[in-house]
N, C-alpha and C. Protein backbone atom coordinates (compact mmCIF):
# COMPACT_ATOMS: atom_id res chain seq x y z
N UNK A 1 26.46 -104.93 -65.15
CA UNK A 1 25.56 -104.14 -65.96
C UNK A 1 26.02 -104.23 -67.42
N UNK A 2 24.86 -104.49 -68.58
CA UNK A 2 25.71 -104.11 -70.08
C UNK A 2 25.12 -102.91 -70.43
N UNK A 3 26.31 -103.12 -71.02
CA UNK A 3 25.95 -101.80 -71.64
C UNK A 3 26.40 -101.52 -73.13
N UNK A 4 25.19 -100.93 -74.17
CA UNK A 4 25.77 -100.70 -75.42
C UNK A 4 27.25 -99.94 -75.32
N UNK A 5 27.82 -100.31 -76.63
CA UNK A 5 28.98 -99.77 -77.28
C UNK A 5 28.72 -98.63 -78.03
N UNK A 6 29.58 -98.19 -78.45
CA UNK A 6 29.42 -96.98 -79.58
C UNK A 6 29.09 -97.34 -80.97
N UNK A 7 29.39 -98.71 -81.51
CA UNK A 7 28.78 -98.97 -82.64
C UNK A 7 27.32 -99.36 -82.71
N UNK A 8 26.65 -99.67 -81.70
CA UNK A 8 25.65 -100.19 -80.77
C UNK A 8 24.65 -98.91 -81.07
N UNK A 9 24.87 -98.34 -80.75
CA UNK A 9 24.74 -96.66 -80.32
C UNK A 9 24.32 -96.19 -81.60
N UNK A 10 25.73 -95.56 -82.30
CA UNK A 10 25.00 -95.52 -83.47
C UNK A 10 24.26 -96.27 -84.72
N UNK A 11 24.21 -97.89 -84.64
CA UNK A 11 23.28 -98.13 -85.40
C UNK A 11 21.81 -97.77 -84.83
N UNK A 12 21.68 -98.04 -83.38
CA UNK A 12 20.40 -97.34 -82.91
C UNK A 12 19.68 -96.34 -83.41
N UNK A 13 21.11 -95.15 -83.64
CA UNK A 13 20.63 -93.55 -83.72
C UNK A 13 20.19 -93.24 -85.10
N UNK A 14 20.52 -94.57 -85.61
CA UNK A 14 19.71 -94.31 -87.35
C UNK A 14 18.63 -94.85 -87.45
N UNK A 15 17.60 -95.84 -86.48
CA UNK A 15 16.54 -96.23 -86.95
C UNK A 15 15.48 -95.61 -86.42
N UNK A 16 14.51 -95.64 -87.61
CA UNK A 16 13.28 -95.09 -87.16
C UNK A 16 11.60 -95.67 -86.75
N UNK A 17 12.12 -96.86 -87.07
CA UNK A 17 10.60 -97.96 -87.03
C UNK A 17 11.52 -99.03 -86.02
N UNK A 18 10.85 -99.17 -84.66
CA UNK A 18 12.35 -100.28 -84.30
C UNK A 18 10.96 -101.63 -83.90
N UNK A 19 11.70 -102.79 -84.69
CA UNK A 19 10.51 -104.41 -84.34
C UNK A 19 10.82 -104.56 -82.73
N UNK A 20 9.57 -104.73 -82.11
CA UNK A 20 9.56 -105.02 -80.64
C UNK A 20 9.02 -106.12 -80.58
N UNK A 21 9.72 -107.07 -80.10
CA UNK A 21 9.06 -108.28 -79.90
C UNK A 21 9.26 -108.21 -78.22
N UNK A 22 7.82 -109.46 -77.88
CA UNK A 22 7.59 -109.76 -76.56
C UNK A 22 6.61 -111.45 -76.76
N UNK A 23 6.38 -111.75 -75.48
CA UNK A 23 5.78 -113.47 -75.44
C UNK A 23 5.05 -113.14 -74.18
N UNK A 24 3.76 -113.90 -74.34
CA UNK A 24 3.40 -113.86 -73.01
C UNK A 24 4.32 -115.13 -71.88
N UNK A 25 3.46 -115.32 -71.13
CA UNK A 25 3.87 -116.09 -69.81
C UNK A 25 4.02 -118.10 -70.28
N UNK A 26 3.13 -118.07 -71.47
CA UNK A 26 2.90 -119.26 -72.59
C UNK A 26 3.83 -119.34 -73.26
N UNK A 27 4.37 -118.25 -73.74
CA UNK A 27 5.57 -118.24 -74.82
C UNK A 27 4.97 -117.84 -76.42
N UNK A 28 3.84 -117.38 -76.40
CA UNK A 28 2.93 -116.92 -77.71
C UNK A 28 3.62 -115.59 -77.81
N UNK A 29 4.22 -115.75 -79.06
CA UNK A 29 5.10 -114.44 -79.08
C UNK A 29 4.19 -113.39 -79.92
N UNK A 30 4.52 -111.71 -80.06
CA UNK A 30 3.77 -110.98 -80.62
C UNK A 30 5.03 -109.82 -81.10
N UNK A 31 5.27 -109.52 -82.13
CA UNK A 31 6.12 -108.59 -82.89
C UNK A 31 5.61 -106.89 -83.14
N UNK A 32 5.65 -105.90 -82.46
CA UNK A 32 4.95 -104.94 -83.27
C UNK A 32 5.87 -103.88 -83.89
N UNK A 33 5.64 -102.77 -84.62
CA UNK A 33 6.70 -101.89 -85.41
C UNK A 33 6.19 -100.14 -84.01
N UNK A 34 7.59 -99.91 -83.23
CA UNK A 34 7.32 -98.87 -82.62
C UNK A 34 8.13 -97.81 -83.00
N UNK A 35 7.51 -96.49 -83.28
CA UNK A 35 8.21 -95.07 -83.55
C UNK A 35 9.26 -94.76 -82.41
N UNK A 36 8.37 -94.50 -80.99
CA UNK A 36 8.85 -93.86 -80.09
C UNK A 36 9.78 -94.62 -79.11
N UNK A 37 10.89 -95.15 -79.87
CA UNK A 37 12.04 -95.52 -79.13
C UNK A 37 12.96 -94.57 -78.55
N UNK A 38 13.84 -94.64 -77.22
CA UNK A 38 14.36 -93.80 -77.52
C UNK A 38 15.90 -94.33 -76.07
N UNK A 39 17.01 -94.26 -76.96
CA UNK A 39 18.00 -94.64 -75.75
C UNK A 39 18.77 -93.14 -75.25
N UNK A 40 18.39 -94.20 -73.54
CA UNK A 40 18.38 -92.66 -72.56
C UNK A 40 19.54 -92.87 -71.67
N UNK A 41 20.40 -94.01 -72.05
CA UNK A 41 21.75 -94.08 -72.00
C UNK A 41 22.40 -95.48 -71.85
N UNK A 42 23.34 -95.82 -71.49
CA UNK A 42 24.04 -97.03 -72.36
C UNK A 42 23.19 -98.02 -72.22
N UNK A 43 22.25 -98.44 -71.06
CA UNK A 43 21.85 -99.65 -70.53
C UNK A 43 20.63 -99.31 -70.48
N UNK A 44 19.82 -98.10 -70.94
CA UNK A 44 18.46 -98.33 -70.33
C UNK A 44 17.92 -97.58 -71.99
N UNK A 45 16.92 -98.28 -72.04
CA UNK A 45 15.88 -97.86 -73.43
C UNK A 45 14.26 -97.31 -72.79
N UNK A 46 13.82 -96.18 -73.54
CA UNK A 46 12.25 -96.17 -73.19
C UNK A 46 11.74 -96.52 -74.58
N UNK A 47 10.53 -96.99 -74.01
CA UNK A 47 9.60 -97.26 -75.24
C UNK A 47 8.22 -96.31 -74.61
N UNK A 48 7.21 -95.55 -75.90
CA UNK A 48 6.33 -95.00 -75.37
C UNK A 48 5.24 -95.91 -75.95
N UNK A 49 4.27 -96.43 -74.79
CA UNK A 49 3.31 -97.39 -75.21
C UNK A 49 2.06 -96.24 -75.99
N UNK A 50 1.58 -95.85 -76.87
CA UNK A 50 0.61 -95.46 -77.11
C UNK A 50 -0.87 -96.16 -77.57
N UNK A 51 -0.48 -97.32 -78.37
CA UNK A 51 -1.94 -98.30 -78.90
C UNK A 51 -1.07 -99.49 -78.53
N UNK A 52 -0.44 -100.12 -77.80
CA UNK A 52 -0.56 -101.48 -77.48
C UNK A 52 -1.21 -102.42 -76.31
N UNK A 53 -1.49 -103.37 -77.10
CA UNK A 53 -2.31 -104.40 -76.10
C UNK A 53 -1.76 -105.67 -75.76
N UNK A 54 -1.53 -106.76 -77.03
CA UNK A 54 -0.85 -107.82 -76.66
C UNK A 54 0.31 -107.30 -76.19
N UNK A 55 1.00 -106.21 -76.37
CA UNK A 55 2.55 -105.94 -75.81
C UNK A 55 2.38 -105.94 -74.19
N UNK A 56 1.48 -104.90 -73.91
CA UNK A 56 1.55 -104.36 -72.78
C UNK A 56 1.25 -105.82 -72.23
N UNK A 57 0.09 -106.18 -72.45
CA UNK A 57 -0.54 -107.90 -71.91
C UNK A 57 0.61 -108.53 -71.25
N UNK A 58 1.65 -108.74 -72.44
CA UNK A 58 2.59 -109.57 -72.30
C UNK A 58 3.58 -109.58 -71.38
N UNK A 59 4.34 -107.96 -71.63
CA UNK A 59 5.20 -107.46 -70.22
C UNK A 59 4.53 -107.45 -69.21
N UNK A 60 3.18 -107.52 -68.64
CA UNK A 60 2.71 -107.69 -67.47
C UNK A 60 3.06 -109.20 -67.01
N UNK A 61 2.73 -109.90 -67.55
CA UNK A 61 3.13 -111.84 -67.61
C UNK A 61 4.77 -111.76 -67.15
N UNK A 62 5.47 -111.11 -68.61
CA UNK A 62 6.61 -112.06 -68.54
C UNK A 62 7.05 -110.37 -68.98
N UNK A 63 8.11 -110.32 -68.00
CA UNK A 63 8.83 -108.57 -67.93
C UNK A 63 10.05 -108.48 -68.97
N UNK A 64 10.01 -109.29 -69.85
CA UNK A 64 10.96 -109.00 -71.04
C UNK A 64 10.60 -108.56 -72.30
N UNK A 65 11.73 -108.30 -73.15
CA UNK A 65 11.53 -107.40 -74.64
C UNK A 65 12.32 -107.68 -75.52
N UNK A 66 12.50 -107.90 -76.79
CA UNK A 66 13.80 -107.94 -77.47
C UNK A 66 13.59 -106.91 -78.47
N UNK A 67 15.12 -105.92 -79.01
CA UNK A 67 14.49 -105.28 -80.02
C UNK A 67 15.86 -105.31 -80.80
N UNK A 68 15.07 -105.46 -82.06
CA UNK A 68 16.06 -105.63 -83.27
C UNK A 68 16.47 -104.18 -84.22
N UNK A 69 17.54 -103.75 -84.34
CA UNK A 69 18.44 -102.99 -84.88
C UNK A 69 18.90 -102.92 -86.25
N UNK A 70 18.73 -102.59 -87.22
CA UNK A 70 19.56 -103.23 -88.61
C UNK A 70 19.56 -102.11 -89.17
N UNK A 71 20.62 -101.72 -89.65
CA UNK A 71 21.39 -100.52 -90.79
C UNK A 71 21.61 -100.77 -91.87
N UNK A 72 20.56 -100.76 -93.19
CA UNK A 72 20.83 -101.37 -93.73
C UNK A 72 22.07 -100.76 -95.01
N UNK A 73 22.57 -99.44 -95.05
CA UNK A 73 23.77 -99.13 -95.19
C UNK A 73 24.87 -99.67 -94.38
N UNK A 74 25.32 -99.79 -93.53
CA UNK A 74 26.09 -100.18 -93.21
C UNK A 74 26.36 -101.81 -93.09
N UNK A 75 24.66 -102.64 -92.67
CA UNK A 75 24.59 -103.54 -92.47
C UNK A 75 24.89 -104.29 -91.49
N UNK A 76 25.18 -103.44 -90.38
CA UNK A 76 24.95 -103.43 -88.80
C UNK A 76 24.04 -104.08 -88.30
N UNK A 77 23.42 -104.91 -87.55
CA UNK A 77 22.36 -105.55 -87.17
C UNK A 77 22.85 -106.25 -85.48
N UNK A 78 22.04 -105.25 -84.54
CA UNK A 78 21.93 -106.76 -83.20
C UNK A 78 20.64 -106.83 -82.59
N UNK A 79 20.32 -107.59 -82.32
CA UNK A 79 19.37 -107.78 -81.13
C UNK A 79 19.53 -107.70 -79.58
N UNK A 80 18.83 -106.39 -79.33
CA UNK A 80 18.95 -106.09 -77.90
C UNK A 80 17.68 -106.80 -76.93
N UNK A 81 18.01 -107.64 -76.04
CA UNK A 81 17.05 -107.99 -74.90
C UNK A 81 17.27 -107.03 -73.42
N UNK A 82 15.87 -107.09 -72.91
CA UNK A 82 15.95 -106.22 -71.47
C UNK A 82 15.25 -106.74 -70.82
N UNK A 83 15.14 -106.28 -69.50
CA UNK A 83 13.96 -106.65 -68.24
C UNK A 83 13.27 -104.71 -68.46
N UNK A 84 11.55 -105.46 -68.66
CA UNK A 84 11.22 -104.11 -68.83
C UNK A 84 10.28 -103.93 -67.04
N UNK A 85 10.35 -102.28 -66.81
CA UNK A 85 9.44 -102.23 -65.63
C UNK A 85 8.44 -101.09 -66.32
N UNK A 86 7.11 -101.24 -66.45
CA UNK A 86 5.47 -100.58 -66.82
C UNK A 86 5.75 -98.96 -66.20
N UNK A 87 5.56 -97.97 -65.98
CA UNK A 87 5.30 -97.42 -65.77
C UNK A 87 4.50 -96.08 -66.37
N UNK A 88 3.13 -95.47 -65.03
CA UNK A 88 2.37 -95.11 -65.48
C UNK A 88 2.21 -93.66 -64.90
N UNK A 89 3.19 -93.54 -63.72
CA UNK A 89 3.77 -91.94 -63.18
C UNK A 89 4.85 -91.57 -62.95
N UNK A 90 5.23 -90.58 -62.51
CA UNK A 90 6.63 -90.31 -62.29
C UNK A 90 7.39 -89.33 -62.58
N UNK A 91 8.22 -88.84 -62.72
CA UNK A 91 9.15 -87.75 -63.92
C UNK A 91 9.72 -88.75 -64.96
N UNK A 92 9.91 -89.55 -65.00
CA UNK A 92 9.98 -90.09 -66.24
C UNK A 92 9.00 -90.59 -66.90
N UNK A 93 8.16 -90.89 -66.77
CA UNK A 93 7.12 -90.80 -67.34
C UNK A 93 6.15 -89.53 -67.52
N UNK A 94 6.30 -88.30 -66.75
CA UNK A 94 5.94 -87.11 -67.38
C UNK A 94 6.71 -86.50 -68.74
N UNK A 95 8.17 -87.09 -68.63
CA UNK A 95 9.75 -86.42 -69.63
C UNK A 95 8.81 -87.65 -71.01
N UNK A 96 8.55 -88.56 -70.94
CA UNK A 96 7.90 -89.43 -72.12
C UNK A 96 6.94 -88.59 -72.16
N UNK A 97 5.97 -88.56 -71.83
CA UNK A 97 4.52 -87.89 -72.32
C UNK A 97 4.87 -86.24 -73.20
N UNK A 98 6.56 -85.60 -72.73
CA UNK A 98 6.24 -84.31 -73.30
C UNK A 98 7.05 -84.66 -74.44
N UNK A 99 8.18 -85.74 -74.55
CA UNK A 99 8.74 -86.26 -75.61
C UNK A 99 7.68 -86.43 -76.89
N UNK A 100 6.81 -87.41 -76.50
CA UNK A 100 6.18 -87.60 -77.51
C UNK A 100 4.98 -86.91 -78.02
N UNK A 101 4.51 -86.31 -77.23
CA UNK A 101 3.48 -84.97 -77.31
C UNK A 101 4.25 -83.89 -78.20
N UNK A 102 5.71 -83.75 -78.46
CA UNK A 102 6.29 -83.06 -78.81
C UNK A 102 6.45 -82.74 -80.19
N UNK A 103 6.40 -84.48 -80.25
CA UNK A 103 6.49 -84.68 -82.06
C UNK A 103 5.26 -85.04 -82.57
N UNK A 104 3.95 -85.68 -81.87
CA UNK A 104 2.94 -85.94 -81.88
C UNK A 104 1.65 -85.56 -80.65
N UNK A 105 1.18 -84.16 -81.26
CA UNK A 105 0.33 -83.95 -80.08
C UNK A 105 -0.76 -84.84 -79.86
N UNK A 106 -1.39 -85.51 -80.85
CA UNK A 106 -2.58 -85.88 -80.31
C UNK A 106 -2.06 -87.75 -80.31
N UNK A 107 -1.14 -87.99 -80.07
CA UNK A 107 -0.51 -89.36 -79.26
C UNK A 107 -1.18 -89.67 -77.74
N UNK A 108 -1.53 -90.46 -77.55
CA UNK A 108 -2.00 -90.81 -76.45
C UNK A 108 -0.72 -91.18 -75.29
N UNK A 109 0.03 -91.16 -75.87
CA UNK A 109 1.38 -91.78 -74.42
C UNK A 109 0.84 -92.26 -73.30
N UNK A 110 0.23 -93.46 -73.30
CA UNK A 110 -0.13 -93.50 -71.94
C UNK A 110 0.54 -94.62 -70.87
N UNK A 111 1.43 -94.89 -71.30
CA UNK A 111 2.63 -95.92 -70.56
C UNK A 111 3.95 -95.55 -70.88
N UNK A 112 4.81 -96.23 -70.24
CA UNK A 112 6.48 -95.48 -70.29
C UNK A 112 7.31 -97.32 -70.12
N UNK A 113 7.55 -97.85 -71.03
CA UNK A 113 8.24 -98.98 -70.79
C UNK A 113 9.79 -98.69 -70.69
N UNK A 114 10.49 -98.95 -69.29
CA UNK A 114 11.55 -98.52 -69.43
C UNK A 114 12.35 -99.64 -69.12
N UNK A 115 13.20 -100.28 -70.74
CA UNK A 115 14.01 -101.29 -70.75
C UNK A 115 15.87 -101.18 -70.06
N UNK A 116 16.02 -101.94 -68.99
CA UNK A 116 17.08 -102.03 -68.88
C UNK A 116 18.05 -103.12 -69.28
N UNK A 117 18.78 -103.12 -70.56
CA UNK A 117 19.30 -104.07 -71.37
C UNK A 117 20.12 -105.06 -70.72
N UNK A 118 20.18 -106.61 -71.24
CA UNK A 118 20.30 -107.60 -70.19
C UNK A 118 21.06 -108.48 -71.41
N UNK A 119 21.43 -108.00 -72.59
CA UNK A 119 21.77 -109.01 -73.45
C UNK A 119 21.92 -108.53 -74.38
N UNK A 120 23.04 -108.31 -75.51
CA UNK A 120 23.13 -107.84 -76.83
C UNK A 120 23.65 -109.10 -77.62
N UNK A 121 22.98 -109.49 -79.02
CA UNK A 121 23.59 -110.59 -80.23
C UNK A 121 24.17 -109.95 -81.59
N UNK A 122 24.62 -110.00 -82.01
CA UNK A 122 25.18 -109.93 -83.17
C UNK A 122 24.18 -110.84 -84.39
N UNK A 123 23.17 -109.59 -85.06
CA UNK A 123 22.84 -110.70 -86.28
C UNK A 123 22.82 -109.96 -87.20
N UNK A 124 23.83 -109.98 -87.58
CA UNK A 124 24.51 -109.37 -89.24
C UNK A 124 24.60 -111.09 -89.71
N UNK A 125 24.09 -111.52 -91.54
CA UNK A 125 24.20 -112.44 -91.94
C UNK A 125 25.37 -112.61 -92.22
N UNK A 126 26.23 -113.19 -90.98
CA UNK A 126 27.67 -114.08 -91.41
C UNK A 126 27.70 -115.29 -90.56
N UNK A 127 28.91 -115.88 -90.56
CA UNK A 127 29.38 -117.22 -89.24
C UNK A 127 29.40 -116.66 -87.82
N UNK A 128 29.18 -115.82 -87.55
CA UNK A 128 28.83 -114.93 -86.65
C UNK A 128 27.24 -114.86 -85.95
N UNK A 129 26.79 -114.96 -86.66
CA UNK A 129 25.20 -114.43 -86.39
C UNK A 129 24.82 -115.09 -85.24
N UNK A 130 24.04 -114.07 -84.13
CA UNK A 130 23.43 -115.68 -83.22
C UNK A 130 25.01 -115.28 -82.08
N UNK A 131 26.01 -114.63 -82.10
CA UNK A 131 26.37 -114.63 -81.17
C UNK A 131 26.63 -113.50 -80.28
N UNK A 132 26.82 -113.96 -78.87
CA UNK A 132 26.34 -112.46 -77.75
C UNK A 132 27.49 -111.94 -77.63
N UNK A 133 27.32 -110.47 -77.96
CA UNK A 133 28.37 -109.55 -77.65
C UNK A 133 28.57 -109.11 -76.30
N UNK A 134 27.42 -108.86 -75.35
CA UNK A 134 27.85 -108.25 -73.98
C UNK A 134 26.49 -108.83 -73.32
């Protein structure tokens, strides 16, 4: 299992727009900017789907995600990949719907992407960049 670190962790806990990239089953990739990230502990991320289409499209095809991290005080930066599984009931997916209803009532939440991380890189611009930490 990987699992984030504590530096991991907190560059996470400072961003607020996090880039989600995904590809369909072709490899046509699609980038979007999501609010409602949220890590629910070392190895597993939710995302709350509210207006996506090519995303959702895509994780139906091909069940992966990558999401990029960057601090730009500190200048922290990795890219996290996962295997994501859809979900559309559940208690975790009721705990998303009151999450984000919470901060946004009239959000539609109507999916619960829950990433379990499968790959962390290091891309801070040095001789470094491009390589996997866990």
């Amino acid at each position: 299992m990987v699992k984030l670190n504590a530096e991991m962790k907190e560059t996470f806990g400072k961003i607020k727009l996090f880039p989600v990239a995904t590809a369909s089953r072709s490899g046509v990739p699609n980038v979007v900017p999501i609010a409602f990230v949220k890590l629910v502990s070392d190895d597993t991320i939710w995302i709350a789907d509210n207006y996506m289409h090519k995303t959702l499209a895509n994780l139906k095809e091909n069940p992966v995600l990558s999401i990029y991290i960057y601090d730009p005080e500190s200048k922290k930066c990795f890219q996290i990949k996962g295997k994501v599984a859809v979900k559309t009931s559940g208690p975790d997916f009721e705990e998303m719907k009151g999450w984000v209803k919470g901060k946004k009532p009239d959000a539609p939440a109507k999916t619960l992407l829950v990433m379990t991380v499968i790959e962390v890189f290091l891309c801070t611009p040095t001789a470094e960049a491009g390589k996997k930490l866990v």
